[in-house]
PDB file of N, CA and C in Angstrom:
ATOM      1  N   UNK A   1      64.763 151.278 120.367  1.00  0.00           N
ATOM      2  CA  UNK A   1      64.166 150.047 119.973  1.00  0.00           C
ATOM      3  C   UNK A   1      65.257 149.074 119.505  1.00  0.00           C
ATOM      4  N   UNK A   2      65.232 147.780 120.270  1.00  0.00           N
ATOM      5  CA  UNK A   2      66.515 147.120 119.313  1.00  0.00           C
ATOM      6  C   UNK A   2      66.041 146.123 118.264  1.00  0.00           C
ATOM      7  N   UNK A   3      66.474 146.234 117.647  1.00  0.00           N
ATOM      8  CA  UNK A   3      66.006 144.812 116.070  1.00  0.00           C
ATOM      9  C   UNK A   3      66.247 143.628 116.974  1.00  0.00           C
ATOM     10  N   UNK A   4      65.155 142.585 116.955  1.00  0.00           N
ATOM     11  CA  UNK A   4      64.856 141.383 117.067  1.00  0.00           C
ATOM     12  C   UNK A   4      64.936 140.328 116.093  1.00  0.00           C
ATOM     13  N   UNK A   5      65.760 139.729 115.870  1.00  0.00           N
ATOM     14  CA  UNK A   5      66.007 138.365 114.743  1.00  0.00           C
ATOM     15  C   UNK A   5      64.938 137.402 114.742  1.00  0.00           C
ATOM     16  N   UNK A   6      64.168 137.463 113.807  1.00  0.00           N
ATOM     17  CA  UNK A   6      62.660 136.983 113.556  1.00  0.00           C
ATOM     18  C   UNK A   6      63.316 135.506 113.166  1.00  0.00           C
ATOM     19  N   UNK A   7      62.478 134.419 113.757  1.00  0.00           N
ATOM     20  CA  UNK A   7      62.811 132.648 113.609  1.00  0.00           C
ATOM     21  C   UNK A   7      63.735 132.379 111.970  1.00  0.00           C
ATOM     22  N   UNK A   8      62.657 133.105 111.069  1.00  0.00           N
ATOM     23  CA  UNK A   8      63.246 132.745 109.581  1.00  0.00           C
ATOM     24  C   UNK A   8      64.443 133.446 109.170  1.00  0.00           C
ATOM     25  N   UNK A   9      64.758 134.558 110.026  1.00  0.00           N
ATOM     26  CA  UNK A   9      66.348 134.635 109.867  1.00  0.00           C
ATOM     27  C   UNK A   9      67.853 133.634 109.920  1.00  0.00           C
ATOM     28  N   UNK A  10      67.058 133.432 111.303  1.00  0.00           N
ATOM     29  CA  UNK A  10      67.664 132.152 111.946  1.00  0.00           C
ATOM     30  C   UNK A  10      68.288 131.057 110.946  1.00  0.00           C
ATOM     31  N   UNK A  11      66.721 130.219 110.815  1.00  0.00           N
ATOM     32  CA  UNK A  11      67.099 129.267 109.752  1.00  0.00           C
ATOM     33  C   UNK A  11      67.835 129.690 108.622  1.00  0.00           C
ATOM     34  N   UNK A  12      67.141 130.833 107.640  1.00  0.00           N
ATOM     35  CA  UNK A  12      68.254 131.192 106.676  1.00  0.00           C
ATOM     36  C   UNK A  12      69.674 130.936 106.713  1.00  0.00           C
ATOM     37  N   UNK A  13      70.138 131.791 108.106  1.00  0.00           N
ATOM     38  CA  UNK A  13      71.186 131.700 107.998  1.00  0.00           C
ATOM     39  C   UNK A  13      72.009 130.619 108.170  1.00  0.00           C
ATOM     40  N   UNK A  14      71.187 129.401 108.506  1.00  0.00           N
ATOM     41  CA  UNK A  14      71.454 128.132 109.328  1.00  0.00           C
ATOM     42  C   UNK A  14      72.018 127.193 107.519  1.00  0.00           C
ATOM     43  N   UNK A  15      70.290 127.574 106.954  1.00  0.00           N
ATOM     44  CA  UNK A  15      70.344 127.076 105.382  1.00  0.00           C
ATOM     45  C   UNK A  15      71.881 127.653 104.941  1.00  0.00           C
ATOM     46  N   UNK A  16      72.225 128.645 104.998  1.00  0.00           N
ATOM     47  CA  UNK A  16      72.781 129.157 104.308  1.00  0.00           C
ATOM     48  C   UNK A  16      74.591 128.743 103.971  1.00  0.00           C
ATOM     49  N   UNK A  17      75.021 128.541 105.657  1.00  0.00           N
ATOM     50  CA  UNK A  17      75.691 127.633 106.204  1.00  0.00           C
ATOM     51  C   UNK A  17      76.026 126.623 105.459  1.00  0.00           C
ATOM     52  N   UNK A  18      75.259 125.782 105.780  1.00  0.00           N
ATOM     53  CA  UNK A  18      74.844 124.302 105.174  1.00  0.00           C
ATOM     54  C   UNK A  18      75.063 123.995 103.951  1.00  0.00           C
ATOM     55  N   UNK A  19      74.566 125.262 103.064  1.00  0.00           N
ATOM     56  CA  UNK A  19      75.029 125.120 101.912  1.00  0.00           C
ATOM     57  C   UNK A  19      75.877 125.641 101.540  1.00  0.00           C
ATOM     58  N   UNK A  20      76.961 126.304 101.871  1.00  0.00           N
ATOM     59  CA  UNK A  20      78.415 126.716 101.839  1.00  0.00           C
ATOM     60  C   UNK A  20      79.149 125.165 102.051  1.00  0.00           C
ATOM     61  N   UNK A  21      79.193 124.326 103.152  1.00  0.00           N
ATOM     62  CA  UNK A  21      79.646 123.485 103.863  1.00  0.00           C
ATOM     63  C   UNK A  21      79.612 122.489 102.743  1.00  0.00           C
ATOM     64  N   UNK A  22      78.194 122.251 102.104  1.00  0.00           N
ATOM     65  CA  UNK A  22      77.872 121.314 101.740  1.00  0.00           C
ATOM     66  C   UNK A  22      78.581 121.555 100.120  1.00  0.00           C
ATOM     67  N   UNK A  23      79.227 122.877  99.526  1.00  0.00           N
ATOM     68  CA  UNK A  23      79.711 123.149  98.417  1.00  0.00           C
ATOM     69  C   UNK A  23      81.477 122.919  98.873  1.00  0.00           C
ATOM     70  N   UNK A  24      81.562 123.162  99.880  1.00  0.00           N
ATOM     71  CA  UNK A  24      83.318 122.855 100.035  1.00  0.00           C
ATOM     72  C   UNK A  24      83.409 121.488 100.057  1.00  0.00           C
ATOM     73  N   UNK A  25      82.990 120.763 100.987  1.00  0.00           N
ATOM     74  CA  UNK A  25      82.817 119.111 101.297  1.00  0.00           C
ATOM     75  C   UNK A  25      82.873 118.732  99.659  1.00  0.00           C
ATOM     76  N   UNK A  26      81.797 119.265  98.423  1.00  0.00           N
ATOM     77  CA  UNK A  26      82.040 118.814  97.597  1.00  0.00           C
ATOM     78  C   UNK A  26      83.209 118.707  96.584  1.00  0.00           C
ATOM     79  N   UNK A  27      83.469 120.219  97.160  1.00  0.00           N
ATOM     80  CA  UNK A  27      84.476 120.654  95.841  1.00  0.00           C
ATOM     81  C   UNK A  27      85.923 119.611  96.454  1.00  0.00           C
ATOM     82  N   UNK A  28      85.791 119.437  97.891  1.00  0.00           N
ATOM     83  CA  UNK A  28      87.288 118.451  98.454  1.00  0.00           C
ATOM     84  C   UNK A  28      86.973 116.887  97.716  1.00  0.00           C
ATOM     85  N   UNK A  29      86.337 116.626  97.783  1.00  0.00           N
ATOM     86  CA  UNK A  29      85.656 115.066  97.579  1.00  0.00           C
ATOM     87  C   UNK A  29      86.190 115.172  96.337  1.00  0.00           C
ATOM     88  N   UNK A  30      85.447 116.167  95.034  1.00  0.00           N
ATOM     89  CA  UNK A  30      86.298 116.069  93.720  1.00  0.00           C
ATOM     90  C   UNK A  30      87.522 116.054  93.408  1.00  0.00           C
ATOM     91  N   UNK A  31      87.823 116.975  94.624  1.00  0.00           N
ATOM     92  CA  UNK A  31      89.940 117.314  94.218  1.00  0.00           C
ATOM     93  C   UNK A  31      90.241 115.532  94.540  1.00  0.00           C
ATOM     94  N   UNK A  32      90.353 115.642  95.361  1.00  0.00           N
ATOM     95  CA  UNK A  32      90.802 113.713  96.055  1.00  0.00           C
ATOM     96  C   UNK A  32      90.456 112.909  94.826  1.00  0.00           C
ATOM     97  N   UNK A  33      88.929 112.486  94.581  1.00  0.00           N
ATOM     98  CA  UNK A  33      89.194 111.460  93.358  1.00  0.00           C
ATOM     99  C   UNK A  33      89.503 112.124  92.063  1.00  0.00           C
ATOM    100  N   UNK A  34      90.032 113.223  91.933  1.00  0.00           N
ATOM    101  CA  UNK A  34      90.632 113.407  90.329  1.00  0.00           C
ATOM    102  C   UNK A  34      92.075 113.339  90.922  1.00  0.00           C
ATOM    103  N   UNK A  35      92.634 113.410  91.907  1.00  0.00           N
ATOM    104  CA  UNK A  35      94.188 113.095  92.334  1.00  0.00           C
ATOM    105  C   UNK A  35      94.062 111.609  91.893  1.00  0.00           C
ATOM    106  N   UNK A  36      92.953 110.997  92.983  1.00  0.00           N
ATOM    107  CA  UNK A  36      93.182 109.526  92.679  1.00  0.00           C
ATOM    108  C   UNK A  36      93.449 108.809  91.373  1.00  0.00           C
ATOM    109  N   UNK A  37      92.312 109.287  91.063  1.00  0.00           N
ATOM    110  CA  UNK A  37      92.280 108.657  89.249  1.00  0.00           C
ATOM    111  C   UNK A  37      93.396 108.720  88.694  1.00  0.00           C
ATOM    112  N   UNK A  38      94.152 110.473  88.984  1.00  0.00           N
ATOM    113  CA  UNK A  38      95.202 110.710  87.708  1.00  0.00           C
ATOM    114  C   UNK A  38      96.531 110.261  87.854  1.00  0.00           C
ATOM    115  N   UNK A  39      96.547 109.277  89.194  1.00  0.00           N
ATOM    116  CA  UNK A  39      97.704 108.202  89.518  1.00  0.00           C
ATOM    117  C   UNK A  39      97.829 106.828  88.464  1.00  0.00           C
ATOM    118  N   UNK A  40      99.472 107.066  88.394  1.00  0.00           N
ATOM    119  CA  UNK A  40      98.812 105.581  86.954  1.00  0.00           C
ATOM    120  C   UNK A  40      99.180 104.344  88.346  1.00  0.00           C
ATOM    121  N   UNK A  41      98.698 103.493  87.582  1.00  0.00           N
ATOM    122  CA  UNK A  41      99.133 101.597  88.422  1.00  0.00           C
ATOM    123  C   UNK A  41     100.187 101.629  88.747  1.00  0.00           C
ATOM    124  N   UNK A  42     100.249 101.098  90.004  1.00  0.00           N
ATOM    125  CA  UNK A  42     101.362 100.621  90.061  1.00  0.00           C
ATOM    126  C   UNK A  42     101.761  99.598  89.040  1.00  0.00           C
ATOM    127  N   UNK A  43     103.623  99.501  88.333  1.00  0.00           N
ATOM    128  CA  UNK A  43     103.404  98.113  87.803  1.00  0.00           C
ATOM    129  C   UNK A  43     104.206  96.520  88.628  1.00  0.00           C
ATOM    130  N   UNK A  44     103.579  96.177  87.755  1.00  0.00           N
ATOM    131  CA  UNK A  44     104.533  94.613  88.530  1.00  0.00           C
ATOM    132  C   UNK A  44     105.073  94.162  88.023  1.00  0.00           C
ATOM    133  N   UNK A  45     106.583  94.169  88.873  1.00  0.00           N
ATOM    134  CA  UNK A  45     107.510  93.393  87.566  1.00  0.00           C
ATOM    135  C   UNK A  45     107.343  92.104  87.757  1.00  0.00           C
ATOM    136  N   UNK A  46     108.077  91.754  86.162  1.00  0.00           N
ATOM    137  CA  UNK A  46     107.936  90.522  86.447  1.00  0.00           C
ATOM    138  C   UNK A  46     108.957  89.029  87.162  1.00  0.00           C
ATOM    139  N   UNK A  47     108.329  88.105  87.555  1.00  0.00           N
ATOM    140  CA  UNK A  47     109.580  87.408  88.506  1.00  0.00           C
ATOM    141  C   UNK A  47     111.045  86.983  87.637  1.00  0.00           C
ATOM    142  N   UNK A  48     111.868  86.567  88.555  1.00  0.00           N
ATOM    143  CA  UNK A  48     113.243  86.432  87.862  1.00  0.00           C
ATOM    144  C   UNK A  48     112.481  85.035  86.916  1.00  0.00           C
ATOM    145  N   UNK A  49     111.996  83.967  87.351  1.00  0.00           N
ATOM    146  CA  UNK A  49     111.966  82.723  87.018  1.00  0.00           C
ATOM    147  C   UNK A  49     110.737  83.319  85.064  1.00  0.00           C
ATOM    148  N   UNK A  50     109.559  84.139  85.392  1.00  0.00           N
ATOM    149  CA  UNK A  50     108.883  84.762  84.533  1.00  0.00           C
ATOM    150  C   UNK A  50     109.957  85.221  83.371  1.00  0.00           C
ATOM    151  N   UNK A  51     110.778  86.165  83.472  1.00  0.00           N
ATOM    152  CA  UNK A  51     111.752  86.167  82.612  1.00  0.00           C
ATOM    153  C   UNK A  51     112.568  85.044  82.351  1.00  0.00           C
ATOM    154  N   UNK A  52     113.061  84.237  82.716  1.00  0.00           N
ATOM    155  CA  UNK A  52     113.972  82.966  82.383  1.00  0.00           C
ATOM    156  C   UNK A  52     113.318  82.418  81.447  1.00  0.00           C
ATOM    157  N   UNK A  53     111.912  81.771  81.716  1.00  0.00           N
ATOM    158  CA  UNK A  53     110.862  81.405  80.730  1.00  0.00           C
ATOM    159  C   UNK A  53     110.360  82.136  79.788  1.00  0.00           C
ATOM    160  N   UNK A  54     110.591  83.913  79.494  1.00  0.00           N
ATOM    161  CA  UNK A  54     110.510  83.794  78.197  1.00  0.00           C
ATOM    162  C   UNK A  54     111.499  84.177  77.191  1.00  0.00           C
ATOM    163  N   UNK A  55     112.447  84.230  78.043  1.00  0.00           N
ATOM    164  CA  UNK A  55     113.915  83.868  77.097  1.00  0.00           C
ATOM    165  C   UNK A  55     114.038  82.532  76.880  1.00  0.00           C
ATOM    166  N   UNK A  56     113.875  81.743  77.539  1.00  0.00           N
ATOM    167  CA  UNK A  56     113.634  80.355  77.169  1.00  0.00           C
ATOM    168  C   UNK A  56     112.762  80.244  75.679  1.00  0.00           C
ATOM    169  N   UNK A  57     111.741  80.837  75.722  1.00  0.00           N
ATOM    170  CA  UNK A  57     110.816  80.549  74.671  1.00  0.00           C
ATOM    171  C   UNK A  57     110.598  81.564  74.018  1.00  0.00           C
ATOM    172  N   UNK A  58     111.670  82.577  73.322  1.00  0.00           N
ATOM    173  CA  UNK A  58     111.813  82.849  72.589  1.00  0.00           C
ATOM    174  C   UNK A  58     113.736  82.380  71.944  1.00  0.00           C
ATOM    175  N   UNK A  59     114.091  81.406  72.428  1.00  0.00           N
ATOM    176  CA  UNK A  59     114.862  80.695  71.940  1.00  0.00           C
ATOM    177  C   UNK A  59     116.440  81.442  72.313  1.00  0.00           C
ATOM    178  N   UNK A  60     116.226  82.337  73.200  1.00  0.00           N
ATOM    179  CA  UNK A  60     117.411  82.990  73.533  1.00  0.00           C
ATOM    180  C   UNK A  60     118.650  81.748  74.400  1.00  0.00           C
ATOM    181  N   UNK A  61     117.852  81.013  74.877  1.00  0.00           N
ATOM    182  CA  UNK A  61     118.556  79.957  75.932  1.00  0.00           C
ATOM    183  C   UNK A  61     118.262  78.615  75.540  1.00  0.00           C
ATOM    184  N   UNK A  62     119.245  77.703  75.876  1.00  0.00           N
ATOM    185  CA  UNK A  62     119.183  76.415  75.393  1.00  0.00           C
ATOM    186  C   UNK A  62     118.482  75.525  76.490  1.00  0.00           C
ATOM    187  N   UNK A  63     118.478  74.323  76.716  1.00  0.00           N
ATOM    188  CA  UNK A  63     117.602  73.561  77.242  1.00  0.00           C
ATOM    189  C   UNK A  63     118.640  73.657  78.613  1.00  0.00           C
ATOM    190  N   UNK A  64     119.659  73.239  78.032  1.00  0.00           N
ATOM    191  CA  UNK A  64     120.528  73.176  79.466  1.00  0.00           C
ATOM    192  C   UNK A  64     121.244  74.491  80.322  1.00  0.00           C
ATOM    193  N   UNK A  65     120.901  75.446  79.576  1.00  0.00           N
ATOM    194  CA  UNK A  65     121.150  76.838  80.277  1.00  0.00           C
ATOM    195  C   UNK A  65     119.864  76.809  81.048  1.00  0.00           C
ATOM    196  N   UNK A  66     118.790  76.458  80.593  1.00  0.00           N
ATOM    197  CA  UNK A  66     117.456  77.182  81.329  1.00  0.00           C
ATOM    198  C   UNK A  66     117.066  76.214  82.452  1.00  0.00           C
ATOM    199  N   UNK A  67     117.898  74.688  81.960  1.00  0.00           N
ATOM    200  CA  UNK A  67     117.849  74.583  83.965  1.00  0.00           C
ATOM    201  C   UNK A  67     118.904  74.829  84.811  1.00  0.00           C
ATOM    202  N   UNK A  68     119.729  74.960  84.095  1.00  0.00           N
ATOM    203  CA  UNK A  68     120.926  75.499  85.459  1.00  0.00           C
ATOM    204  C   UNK A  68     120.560  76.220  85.917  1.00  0.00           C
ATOM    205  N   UNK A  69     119.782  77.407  85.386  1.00  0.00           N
ATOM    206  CA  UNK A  69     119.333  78.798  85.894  1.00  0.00           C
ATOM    207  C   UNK A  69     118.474  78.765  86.561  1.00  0.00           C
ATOM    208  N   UNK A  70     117.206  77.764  86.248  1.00  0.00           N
ATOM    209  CA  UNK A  70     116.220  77.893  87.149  1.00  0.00           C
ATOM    210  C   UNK A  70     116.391  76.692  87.889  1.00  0.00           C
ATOM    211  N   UNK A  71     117.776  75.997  88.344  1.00  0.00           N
ATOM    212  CA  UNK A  71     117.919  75.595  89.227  1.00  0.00           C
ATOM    213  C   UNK A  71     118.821  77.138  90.319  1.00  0.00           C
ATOM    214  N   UNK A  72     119.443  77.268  89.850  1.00  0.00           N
ATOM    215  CA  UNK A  72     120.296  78.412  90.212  1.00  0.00           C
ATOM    216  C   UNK A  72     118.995  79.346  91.465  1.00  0.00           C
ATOM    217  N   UNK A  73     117.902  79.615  90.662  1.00  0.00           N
ATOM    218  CA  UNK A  73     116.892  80.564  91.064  1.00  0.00           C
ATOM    219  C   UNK A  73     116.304  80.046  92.533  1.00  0.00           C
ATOM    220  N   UNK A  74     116.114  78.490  92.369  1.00  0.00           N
ATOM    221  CA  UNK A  74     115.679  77.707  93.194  1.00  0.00           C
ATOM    222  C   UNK A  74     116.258  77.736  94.413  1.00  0.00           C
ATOM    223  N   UNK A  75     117.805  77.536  94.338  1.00  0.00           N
ATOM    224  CA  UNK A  75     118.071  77.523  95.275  1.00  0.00           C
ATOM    225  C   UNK A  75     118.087  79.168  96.526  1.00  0.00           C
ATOM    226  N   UNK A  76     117.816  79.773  95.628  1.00  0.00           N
ATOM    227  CA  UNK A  76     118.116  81.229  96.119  1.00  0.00           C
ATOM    228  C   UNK A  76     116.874  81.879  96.220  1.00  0.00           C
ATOM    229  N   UNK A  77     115.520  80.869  96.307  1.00  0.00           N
ATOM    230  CA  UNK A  77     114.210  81.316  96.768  1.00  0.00           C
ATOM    231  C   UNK A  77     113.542  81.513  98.211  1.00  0.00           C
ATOM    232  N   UNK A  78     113.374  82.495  98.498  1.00  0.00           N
ATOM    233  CA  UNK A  78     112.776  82.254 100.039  1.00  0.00           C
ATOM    234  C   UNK A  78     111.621  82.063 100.226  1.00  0.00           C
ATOM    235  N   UNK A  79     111.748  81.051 101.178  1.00  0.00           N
ATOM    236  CA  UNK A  79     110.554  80.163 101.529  1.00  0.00           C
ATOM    237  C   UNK A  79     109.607  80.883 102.600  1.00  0.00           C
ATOM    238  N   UNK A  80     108.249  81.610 102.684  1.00  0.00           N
ATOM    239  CA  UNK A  80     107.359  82.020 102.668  1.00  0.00           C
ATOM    240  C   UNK A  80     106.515  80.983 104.186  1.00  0.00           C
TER     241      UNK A  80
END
């Protein structure tokens, strides 16, 4: 006599599948956004001219240093 796999085996094992699949898919999805998250910002520095201005205004530079310089900067900007 040979054993015959009755329909609801079938599915079981179909369910069963599915929900293996559907527990890895999850557990990847979590790894990825806790990588993501635990990346810090990038940062941004800040521009040459951004620094000039606040050495400027914290009194490190005089009136006529801070335009030579940010003439200086000017000329050595590329135009976009």
């Amino acid at each position: 006599m040979m054993h015959d796999m009755g329909g609801q085996d079938v599915v079981w094992i179909v369910l069963a599948l599915m929900l293996w699949l559907a527990l890895v898919a999850g557990a990847v999805g979590l790894g990825v956004h806790l990588i993501r998250q635990s990346r810090p910002a990038p940062r941004v520095l800040p521009s040459p001219l951004d620094i000039l201005e606040r050495r400027y205004a914290a009194g490190e530079l005089d009136r006529d240093e801070f335009d030579d310089a940010r003439a200086r900067l000017r000329e050595h900007e590329i135009d976009l």
